[in-house]
Protein backbone atom coordinates (compact mmCIF):
# COMPACT_ATOMS: atom_id res chain seq x y z
CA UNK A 1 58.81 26.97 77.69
CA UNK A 2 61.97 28.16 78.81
CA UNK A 3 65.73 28.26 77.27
CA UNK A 4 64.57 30.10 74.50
CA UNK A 5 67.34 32.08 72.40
CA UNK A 6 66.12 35.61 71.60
CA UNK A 7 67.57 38.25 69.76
CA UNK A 8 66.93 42.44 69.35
CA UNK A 9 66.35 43.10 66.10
CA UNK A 10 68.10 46.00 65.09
CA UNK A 11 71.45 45.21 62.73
CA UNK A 12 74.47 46.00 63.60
CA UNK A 13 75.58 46.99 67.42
CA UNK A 14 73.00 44.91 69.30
CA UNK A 15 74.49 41.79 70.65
CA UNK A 16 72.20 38.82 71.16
CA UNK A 17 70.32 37.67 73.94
CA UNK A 18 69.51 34.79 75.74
CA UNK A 19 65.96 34.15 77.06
CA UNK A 20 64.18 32.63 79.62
CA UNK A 21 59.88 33.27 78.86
CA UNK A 22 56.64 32.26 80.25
CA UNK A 23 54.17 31.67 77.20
CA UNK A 24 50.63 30.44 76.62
CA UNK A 25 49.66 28.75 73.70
CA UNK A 26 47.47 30.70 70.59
CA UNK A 27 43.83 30.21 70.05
CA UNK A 28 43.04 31.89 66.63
CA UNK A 29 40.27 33.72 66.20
CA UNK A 30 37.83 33.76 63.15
CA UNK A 31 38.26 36.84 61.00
CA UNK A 32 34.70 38.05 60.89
CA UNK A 33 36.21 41.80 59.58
CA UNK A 34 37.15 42.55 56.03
CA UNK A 35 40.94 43.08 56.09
CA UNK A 36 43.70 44.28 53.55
CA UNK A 37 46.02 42.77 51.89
CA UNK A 38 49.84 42.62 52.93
CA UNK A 39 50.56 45.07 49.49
CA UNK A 40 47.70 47.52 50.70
CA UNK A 41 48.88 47.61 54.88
CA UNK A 42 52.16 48.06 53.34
CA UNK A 43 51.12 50.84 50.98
CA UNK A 44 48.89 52.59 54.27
CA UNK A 45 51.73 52.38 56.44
CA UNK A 46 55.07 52.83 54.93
CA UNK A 47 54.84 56.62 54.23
CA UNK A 48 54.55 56.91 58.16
CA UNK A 49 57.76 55.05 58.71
CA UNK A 50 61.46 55.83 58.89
CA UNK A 51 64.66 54.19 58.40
CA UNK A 52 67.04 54.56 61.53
CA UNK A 53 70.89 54.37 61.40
CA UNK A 54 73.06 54.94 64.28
CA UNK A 55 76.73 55.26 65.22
CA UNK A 56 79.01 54.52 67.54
CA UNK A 57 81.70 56.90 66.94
CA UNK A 58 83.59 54.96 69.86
CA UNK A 59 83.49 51.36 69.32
CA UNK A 60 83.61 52.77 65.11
CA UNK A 61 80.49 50.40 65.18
CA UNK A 62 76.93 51.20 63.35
CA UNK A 63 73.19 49.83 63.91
CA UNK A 64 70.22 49.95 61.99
CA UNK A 65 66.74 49.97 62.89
CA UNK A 66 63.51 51.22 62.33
CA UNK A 67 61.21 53.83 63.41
CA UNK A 68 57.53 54.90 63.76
CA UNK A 69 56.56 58.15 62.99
CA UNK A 70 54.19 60.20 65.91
CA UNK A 71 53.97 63.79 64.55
CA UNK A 72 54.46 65.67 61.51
CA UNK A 73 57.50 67.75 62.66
CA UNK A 74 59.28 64.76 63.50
CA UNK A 75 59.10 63.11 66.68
CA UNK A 76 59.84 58.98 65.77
CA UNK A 77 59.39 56.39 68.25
CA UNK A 78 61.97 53.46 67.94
CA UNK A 79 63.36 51.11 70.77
CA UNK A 80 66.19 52.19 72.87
CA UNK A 81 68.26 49.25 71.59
CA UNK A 82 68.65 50.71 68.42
CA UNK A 83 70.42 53.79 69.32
CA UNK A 84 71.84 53.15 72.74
CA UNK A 85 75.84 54.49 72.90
CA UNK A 86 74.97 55.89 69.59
CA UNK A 87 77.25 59.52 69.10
CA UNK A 88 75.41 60.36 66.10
CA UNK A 89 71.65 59.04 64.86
CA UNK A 90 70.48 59.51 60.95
CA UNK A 91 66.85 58.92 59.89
CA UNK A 92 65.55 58.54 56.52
CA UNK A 93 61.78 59.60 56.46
CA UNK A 94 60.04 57.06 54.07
CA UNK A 95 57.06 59.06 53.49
CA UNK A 96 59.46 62.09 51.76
CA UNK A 97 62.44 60.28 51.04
CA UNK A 98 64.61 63.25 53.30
CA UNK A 99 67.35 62.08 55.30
CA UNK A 100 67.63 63.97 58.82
CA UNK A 101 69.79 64.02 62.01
CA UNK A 102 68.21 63.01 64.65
CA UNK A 103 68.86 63.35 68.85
CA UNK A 104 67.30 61.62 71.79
CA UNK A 105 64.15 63.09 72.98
CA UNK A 106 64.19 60.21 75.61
CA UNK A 107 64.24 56.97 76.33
CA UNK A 108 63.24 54.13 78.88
CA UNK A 109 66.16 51.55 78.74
CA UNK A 110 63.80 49.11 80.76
CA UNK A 111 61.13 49.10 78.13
CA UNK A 112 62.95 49.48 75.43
CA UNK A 113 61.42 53.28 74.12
CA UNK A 114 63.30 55.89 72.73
CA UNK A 115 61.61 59.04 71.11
CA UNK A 116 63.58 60.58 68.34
CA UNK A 117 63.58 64.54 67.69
CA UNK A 118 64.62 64.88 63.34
CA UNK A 119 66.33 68.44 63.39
CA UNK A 120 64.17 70.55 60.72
CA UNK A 121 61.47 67.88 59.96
CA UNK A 122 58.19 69.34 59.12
CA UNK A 123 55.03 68.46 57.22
CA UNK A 124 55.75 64.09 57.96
CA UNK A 125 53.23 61.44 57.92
CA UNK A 126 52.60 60.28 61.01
CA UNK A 127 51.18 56.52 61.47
CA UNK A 128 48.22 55.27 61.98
CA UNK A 129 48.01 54.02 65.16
CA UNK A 130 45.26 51.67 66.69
CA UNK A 131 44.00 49.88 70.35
CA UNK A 132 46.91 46.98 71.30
CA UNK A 133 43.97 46.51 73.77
CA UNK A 134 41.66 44.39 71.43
CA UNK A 135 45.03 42.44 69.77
CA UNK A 136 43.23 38.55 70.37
CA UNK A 137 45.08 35.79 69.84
CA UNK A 138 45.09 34.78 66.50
CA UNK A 139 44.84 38.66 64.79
CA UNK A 140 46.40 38.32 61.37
CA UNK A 141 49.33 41.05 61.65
CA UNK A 142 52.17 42.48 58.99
CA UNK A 143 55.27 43.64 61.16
CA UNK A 144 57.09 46.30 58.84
CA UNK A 145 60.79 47.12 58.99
CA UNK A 146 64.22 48.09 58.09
CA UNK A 147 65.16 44.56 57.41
CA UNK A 148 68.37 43.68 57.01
CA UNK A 149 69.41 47.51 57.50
CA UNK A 150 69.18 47.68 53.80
CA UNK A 151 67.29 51.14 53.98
CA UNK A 152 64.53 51.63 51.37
CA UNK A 153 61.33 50.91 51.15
CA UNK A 154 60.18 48.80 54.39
CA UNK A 155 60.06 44.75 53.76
CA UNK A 156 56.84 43.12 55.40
CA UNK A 157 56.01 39.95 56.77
CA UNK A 158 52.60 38.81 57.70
CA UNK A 159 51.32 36.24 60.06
CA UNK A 160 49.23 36.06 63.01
CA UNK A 161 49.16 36.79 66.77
CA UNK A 162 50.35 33.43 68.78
CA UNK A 163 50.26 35.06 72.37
CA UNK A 164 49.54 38.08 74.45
CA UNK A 165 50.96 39.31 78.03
CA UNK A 166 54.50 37.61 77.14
CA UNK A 167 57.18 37.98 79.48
CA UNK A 168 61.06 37.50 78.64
CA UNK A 169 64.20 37.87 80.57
CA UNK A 170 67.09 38.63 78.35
CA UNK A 171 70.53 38.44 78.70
CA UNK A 172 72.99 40.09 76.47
CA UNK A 173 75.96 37.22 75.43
CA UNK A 174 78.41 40.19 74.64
CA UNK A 175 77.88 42.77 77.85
CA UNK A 176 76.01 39.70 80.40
CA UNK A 177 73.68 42.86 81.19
CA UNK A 178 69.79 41.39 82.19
CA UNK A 179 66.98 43.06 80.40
CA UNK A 180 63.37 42.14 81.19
CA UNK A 181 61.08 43.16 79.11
CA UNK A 182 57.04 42.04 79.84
CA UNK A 183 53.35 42.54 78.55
CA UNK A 184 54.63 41.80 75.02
CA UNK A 185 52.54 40.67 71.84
CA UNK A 186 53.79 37.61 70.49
CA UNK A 187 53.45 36.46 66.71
CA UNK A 188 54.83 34.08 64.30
CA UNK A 189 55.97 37.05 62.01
CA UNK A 190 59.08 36.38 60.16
CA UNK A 191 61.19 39.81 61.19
CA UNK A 192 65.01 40.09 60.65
CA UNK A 193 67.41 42.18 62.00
CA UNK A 194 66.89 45.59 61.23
CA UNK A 195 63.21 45.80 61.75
CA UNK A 196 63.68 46.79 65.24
CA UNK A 197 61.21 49.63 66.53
CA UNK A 198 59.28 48.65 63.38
CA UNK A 199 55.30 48.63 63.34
CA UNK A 200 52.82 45.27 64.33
CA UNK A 201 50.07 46.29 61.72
CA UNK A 202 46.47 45.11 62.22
CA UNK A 203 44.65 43.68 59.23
CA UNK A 204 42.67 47.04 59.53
CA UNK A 205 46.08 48.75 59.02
CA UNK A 206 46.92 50.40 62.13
CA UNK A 207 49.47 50.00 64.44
CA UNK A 208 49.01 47.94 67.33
CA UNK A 209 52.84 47.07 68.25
CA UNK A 210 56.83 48.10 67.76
CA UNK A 211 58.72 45.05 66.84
CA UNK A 212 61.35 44.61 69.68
CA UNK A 213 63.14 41.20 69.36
CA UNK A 214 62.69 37.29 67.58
CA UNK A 215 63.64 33.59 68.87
CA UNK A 216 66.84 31.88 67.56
CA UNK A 217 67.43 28.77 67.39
CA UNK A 218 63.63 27.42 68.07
CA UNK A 219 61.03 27.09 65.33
CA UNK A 220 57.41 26.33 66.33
CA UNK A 221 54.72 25.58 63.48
CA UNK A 222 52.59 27.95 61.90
CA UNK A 223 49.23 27.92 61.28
CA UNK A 224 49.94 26.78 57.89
CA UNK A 225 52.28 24.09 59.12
CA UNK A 226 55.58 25.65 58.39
CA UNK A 227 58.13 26.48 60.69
CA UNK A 228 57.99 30.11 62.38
CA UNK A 229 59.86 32.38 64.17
CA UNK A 230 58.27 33.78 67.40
CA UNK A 231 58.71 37.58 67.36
CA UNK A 232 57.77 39.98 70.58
CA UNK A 233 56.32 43.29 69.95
CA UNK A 234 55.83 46.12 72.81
CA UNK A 235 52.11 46.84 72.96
CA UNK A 236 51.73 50.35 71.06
CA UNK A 237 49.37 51.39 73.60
CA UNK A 238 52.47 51.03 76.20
CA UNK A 239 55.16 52.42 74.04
CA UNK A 240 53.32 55.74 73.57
CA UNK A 241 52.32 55.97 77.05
CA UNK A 242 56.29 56.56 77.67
CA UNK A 243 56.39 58.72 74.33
CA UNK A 244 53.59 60.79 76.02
CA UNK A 245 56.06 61.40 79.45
CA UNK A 246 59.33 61.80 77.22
CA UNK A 247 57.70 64.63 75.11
CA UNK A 248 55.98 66.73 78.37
CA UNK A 249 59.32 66.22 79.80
CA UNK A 250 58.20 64.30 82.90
CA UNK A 251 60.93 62.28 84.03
CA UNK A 252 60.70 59.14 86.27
CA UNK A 253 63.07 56.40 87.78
CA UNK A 254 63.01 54.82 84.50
CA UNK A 255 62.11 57.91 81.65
CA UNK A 256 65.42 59.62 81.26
CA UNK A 257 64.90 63.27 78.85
CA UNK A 258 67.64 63.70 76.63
CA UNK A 259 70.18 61.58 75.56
CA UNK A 260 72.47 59.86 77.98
CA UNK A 261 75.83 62.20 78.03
CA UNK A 262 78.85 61.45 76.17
CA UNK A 263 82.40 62.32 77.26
CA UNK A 264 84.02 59.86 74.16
CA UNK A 265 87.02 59.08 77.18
CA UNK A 266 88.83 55.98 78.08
CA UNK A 267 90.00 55.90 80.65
CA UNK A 268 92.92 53.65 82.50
CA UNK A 269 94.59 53.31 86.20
CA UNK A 270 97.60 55.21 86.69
CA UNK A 271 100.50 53.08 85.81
CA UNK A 272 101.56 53.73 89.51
CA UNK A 273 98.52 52.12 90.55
CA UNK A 274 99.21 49.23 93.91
CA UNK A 275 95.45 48.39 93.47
CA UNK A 276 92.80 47.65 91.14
CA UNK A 277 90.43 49.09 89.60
CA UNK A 278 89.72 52.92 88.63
CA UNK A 279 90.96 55.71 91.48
CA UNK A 280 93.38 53.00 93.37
CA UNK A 281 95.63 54.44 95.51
CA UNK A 282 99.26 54.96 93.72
CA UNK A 283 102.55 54.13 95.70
CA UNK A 284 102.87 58.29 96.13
CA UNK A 285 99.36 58.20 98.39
CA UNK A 286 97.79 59.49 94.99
CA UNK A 287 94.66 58.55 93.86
CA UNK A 288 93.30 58.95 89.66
CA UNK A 289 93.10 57.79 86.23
CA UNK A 290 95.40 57.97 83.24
CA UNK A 291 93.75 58.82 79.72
CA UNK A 292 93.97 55.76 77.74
CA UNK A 293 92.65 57.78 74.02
CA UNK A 294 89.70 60.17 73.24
CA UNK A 295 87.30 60.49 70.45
CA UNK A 296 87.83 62.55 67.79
CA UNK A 297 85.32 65.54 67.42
CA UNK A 298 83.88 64.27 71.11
CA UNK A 299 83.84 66.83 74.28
CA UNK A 300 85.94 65.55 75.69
CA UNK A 301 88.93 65.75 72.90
CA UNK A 302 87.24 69.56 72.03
CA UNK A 303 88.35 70.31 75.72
CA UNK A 304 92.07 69.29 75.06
CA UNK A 305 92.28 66.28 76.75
CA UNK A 306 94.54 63.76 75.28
CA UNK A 307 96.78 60.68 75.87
CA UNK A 308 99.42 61.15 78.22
């Protein structure tokens, strides 16, 4: 089907998105496992979870997701969404209750991974993490998050896998910028915004997804006849295949170390401008920018630059 609206699911900055997918429908699968409860994957998996909240110092803007954490001294693994443009990043550890600040390890903007590095974390409980390889269709699954970017502990929503190997072009309404994002898990969990970079849990309570995005505007019907969201989660297996580059440092066309540099400068043509655009030729022969404002506390305003 195509025409689908989709939206990221962190709260706050992300815009929404409009999506084009190809999709195949679900055949569930008899449970032939014993499997927990939502209360007891909740109770498993929480501690190894972590609140994200990020700012945009420049746009005075905030966002709030969710993350996953890897290792004990705190490397989390969240989508990019949720902190992309983001000056500052704070993380609330769920398993210890310690708020930390956090900076980019690195990200892949075209999946949609970002590792998180908490300054002074130690002794964390990382998640359990499983094989997004055996995910079938029709895998009861609890996706876990920050919903609503109410902080806390994590809400949870069961339901069950509808489709695997989803592809969806998205399009951001605010910026117009394309983002395709493919190989996804699809399920007719209920998340909100806010659970972004949240866990897909198995029914054996391990994770087998990050939450990434959820249709608006189309409802399909569940398996027990209601009306359900479809929800797209990157396949864990693939997320930490990028965490694994990002934290050996091995950079690629698409794994950038480090967060992405931040001047906090607008900029402007020179009023004497006869063109358009940034660097036009002035009537003196001239060619450059004027300052338009700069961020306070930013490198660029610690340098003295300022509004001419």
């Amino acid at each position: 089907m195509t025409g689908v609206a989709i939206v990221f699911f962190a709260w706050g900055i992300a815009g929404g998105l409009v999506v084009s997918m190809n999709s195949t429908a679900a055949t569930p699968r008899g449970a032939s496992e014993p499997v927990l409860s939502t209360s007891q994957i909740a109770s498993r998996t929480d501690p190894g979870l972590a609140n994200v909240v990020s700012t945009d110092s420049y746009q005075q803007a905030a966002a709030a997701g969710t993350g996953i954490v890897l290792t004990a001294t705190g490397e989390v693994l969240t989508n990019n969404h949720v902190i992309e443009g983001a000056t500052t990043v704070k993380v609330t550890d769920i398993g210890n209750g310690k708020s930390y600040t956090a900076t980019a390890a690195g990200y892949d903007a075209t999946q949609d991974v970002a590792v998180l590095q908490l300054q002074g974390a130690s002794g964390l409980t990382a998640a359990s993490l499983g094989d997004s390889a055996t995910v079938q269709t029709g895998d009861r699954v609890v996706a876990l998050g920050n919903a609503g970017g109410k902080g806390g502990t994590p809400s949870a929503a069961a339901g069950r896998v509808t489709a695997l190997d989803q592809s969806i072009t998205a399009s951001d309404e605010l910026s117009g910028v394309s983002e395709q994002l493919t190989g996804l898990i699809e399920s007719d969990t209920d998340i909100k915004p806010g659970d972004s970079g949240g866990p897909l849990v198995s029914s054996q309570g391990q994770v087998i997804g990050m939450d990434t995005a959820a249709s608006s505007g189309y409802q399909f019907q569940s398996r027990s006849g209601q009306p359900a969201e479809q929800a797209y989660s990157i396949p864990i297996k693939e997320a930490l295949s990028i965490a694994e580059q990002i934290e050996a440092g091995t950079t690629s066309a698409d794994v950038h170390i480090g967060a992405t540099a931040f001047l906090g400068l607008e900029i402007a043509p020179s009023s004497g401008s006869s063109g358009t655009g940034f660097g036009a030729p002035n009537q003196g022969g001239a060619s450059g920018v004027t300052i338009a404002r700069t961020v306070s506390g930013s490198p660029t305003a610690n340098a003295g630059l300022a509004r001419r």
